[in-house]
PDB file of N, CA and C in Angstrom:
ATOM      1  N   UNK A   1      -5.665 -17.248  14.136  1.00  0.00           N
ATOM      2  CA  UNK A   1      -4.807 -16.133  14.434  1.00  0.00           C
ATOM      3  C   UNK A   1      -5.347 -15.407  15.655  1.00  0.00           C
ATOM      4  N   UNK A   2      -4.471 -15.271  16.250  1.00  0.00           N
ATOM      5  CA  UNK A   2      -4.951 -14.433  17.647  1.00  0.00           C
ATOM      6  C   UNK A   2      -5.179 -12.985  17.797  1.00  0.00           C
ATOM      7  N   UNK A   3      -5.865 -12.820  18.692  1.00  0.00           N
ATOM      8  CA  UNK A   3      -6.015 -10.432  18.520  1.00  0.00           C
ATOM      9  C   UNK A   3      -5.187  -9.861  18.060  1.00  0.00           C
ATOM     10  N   UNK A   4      -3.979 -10.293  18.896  1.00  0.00           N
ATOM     11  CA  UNK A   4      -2.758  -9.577  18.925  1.00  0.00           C
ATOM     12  C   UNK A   4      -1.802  -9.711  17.647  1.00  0.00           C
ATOM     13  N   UNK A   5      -1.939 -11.031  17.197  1.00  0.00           N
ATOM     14  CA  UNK A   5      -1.351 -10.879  15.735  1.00  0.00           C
ATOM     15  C   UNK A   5      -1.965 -10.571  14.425  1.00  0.00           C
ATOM     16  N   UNK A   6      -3.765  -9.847  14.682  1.00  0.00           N
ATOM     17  CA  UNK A   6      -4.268  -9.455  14.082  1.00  0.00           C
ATOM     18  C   UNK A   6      -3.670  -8.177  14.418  1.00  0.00           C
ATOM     19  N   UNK A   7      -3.811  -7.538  15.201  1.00  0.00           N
ATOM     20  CA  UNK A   7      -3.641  -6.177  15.293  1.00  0.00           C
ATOM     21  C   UNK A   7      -1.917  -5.693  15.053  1.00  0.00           C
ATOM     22  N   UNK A   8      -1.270  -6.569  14.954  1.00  0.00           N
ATOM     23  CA  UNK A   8       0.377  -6.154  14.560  1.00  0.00           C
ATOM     24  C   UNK A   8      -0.013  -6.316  13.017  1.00  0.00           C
ATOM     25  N   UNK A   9      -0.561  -6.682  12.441  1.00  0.00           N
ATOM     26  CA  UNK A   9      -0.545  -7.376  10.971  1.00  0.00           C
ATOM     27  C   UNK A   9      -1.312  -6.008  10.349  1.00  0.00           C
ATOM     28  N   UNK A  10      -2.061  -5.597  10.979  1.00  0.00           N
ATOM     29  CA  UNK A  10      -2.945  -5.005  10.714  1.00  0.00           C
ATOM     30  C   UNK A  10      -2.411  -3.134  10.431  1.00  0.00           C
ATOM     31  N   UNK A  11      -1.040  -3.298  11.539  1.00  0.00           N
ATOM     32  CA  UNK A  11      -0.402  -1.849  11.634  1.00  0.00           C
ATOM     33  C   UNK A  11       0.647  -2.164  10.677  1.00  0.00           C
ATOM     34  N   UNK A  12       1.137  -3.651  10.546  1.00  0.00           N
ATOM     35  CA  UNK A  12       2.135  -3.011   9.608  1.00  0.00           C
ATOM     36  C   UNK A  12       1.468  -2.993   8.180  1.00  0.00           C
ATOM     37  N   UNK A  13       0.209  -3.282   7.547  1.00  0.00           N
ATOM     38  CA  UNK A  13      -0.184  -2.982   6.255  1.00  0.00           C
ATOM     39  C   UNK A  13      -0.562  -1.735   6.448  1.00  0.00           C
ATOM     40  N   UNK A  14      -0.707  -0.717   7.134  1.00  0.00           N
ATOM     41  CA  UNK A  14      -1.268   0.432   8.012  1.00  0.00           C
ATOM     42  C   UNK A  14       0.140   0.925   7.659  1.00  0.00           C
ATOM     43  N   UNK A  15       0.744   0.707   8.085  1.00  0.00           N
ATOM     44  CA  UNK A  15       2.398   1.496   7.462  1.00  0.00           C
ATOM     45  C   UNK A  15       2.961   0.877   5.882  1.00  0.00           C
ATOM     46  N   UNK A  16       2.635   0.017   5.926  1.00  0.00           N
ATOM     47  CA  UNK A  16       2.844  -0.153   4.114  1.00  0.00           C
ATOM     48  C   UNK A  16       1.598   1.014   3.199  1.00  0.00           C
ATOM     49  N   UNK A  17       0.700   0.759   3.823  1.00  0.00           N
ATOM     50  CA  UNK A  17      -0.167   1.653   2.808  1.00  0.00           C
ATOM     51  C   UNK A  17       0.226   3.441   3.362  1.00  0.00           C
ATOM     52  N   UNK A  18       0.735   3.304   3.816  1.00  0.00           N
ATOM     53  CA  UNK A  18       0.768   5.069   4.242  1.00  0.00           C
ATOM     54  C   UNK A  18       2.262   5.082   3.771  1.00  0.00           C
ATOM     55  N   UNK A  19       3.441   4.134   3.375  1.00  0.00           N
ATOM     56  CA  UNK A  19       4.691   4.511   2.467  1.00  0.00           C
ATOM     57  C   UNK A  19       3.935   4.330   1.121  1.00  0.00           C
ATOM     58  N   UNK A  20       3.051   3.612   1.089  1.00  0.00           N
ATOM     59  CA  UNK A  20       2.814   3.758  -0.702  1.00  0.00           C
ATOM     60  C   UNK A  20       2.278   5.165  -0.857  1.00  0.00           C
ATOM     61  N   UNK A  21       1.572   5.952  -0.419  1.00  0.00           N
ATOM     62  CA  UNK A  21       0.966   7.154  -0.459  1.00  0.00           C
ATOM     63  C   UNK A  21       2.256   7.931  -0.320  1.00  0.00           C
ATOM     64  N   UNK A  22       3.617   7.745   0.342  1.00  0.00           N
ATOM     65  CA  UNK A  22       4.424   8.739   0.418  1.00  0.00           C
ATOM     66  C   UNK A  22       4.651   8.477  -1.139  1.00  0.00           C
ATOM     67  N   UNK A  23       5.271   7.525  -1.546  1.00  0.00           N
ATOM     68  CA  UNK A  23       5.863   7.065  -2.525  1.00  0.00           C
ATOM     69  C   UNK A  23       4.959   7.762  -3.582  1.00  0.00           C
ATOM     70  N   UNK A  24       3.199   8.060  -3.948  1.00  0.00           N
ATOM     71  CA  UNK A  24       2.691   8.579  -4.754  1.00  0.00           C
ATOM     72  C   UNK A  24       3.513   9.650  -4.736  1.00  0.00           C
ATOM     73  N   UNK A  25       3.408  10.490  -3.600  1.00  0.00           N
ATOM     74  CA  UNK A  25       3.590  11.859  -3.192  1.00  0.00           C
ATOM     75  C   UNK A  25       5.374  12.496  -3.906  1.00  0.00           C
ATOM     76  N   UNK A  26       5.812  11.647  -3.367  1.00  0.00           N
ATOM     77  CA  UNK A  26       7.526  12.088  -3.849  1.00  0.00           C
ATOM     78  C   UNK A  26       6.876  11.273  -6.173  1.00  0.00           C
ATOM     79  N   UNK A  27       6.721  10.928  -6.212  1.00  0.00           N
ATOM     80  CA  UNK A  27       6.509  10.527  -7.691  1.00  0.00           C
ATOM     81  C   UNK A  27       5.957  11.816  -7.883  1.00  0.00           C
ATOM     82  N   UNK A  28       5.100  12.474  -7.886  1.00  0.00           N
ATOM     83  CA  UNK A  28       4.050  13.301  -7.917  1.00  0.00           C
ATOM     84  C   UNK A  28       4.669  14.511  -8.208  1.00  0.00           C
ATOM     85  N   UNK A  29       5.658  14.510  -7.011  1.00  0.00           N
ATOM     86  CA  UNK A  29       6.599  15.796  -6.928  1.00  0.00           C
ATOM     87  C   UNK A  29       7.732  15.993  -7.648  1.00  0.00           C
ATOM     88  N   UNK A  30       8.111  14.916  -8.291  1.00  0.00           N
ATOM     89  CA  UNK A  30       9.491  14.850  -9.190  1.00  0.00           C
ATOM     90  C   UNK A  30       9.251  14.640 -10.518  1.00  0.00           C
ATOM     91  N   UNK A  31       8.338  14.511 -11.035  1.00  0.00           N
ATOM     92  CA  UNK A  31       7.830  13.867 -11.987  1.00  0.00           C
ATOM     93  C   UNK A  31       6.978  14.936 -12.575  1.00  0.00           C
ATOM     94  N   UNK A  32       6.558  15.313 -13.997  1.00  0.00           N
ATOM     95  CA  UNK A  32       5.669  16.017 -14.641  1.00  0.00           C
ATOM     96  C   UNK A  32       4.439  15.294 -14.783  1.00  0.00           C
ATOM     97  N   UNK A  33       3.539  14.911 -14.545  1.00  0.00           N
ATOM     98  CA  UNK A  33       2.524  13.929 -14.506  1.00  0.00           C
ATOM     99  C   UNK A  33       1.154  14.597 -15.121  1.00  0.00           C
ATOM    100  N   UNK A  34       0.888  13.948 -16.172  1.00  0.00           N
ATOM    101  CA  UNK A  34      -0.591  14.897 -16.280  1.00  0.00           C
ATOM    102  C   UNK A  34      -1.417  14.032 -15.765  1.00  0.00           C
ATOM    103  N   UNK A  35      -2.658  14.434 -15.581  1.00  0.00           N
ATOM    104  CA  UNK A  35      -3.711  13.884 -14.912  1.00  0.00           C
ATOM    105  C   UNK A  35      -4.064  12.361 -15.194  1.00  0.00           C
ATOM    106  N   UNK A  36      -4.134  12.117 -16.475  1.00  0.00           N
ATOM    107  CA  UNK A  36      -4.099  10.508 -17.115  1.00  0.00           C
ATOM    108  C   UNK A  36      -3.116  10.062 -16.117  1.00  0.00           C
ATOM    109  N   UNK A  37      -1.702  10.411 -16.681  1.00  0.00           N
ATOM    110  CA  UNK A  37      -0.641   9.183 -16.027  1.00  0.00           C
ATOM    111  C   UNK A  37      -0.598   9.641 -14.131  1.00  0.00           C
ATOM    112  N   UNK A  38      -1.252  10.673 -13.835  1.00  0.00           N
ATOM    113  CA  UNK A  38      -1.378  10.704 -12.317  1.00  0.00           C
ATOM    114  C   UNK A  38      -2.562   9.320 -11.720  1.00  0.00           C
ATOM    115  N   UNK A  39      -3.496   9.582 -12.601  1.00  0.00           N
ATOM    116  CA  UNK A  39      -4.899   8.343 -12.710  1.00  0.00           C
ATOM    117  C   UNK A  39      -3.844   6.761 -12.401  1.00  0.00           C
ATOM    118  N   UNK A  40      -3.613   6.836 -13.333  1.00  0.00           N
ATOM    119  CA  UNK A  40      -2.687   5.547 -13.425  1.00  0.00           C
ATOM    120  C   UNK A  40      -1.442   4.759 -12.971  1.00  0.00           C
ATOM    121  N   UNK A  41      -1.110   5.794 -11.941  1.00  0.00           N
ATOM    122  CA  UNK A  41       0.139   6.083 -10.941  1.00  0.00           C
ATOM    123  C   UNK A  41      -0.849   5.624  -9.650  1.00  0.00           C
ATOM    124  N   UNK A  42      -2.052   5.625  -9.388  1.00  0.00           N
ATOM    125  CA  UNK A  42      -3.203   5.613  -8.670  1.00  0.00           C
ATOM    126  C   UNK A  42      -3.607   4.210  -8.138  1.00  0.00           C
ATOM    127  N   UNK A  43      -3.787   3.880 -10.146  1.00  0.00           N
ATOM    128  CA  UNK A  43      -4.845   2.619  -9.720  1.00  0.00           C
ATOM    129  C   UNK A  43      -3.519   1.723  -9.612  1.00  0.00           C
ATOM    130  N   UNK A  44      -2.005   1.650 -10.147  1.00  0.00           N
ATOM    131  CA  UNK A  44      -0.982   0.536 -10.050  1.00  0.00           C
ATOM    132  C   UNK A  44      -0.827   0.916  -8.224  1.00  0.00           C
ATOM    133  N   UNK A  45      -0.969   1.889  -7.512  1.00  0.00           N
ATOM    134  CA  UNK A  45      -0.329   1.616  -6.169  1.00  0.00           C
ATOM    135  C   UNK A  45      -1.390   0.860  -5.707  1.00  0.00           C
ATOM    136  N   UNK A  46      -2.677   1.638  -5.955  1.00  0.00           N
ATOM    137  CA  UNK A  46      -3.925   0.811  -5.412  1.00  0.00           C
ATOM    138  C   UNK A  46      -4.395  -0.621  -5.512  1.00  0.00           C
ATOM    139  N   UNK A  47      -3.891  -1.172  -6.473  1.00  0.00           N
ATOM    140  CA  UNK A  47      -3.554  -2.281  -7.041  1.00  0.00           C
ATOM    141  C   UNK A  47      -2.601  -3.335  -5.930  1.00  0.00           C
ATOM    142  N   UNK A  48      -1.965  -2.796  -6.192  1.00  0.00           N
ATOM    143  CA  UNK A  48      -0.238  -3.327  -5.481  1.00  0.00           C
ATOM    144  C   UNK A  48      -0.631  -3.343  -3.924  1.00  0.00           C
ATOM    145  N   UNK A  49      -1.135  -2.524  -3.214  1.00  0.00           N
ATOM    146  CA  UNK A  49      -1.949  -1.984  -1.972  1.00  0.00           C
ATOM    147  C   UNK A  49      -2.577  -3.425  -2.100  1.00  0.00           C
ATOM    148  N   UNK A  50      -3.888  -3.595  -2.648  1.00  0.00           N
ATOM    149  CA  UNK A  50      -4.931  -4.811  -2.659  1.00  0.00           C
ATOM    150  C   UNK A  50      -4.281  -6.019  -2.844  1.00  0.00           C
ATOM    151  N   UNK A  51      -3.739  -6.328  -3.544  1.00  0.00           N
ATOM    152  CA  UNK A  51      -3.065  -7.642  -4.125  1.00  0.00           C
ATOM    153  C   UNK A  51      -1.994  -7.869  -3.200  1.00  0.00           C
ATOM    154  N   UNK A  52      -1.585  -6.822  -2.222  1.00  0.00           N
ATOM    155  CA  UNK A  52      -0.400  -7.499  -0.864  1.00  0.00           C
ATOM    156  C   UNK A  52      -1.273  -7.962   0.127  1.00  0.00           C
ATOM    157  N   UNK A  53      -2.300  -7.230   0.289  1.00  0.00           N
ATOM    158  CA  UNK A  53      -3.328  -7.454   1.477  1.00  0.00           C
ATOM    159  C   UNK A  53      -3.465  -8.920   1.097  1.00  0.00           C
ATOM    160  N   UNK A  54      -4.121  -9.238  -0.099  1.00  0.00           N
ATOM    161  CA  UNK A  54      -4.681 -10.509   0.146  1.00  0.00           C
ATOM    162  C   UNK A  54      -3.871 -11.765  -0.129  1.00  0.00           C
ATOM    163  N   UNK A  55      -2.595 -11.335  -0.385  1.00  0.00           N
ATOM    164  CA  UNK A  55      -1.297 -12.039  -0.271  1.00  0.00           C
ATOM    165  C   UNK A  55      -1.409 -12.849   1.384  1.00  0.00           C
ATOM    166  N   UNK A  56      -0.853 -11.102   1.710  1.00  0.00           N
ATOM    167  CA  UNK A  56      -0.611 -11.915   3.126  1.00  0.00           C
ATOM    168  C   UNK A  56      -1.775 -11.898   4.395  1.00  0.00           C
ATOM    169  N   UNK A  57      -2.544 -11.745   4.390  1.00  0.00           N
ATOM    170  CA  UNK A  57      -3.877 -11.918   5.166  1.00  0.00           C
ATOM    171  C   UNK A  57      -3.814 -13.004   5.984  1.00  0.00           C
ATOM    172  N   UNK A  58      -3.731 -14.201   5.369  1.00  0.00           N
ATOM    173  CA  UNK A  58      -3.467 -15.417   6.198  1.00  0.00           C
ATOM    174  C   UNK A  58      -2.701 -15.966   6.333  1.00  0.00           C
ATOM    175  N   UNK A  59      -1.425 -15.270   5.870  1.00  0.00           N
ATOM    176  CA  UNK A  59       0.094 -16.173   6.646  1.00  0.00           C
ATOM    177  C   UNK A  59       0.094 -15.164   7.874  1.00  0.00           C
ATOM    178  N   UNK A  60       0.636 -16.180   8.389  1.00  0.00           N
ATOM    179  CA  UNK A  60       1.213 -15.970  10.077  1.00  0.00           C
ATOM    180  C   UNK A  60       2.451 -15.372  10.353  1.00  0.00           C
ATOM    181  N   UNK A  61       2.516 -14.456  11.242  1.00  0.00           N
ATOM    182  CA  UNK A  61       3.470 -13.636  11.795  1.00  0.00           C
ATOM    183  C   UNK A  61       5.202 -14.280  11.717  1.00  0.00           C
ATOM    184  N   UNK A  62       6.037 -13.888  11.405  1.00  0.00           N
ATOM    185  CA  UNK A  62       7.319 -14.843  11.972  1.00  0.00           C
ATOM    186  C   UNK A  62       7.567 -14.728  13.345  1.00  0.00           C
TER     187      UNK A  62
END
C-alpha cells in the first residue's frame, strides 16, 4: 500500500471514529442512561471502532 492510500484510509477511519463519538453523544443526550448502561454504550462503540479497523486495514482503496 502506498503513503497516500495510507493516509486517505487513515482519515476516513479518523472520520468514522469521530461519527461514532457523535453517535455516543446524541445516544447520551436522548436517552436516560445510568452510568452502567453509559459503560456499556462505551465498550460496544469501542468495540465496533476496533473490530472495523482490523477489518479493513488491509483491503485496498476502490
Amino acid at each position: 500500500m502506498g503513503i497516500f492510500e495510507e493516509k486517505i484510509k487513515q482519515d476516513i477511519m479518523q472520520t468514522i471514529f469521530a461519527d461514532s463519538l457523535k453517535m455516543y453523544e446524541i445516544i447520551d443526550g436522548k436517552f436516560e442512561l445510568n452510568d452502567e448502561q453509559k459503560q456499556k454504550l462505551l465498550e460496544k462503540i469501542s468495540n465496533f471502532n476496533s473490530d472495523l479497523n482490523e477489518l479493513l486495514k488491509d483491503i485496498k482503496l476502490s
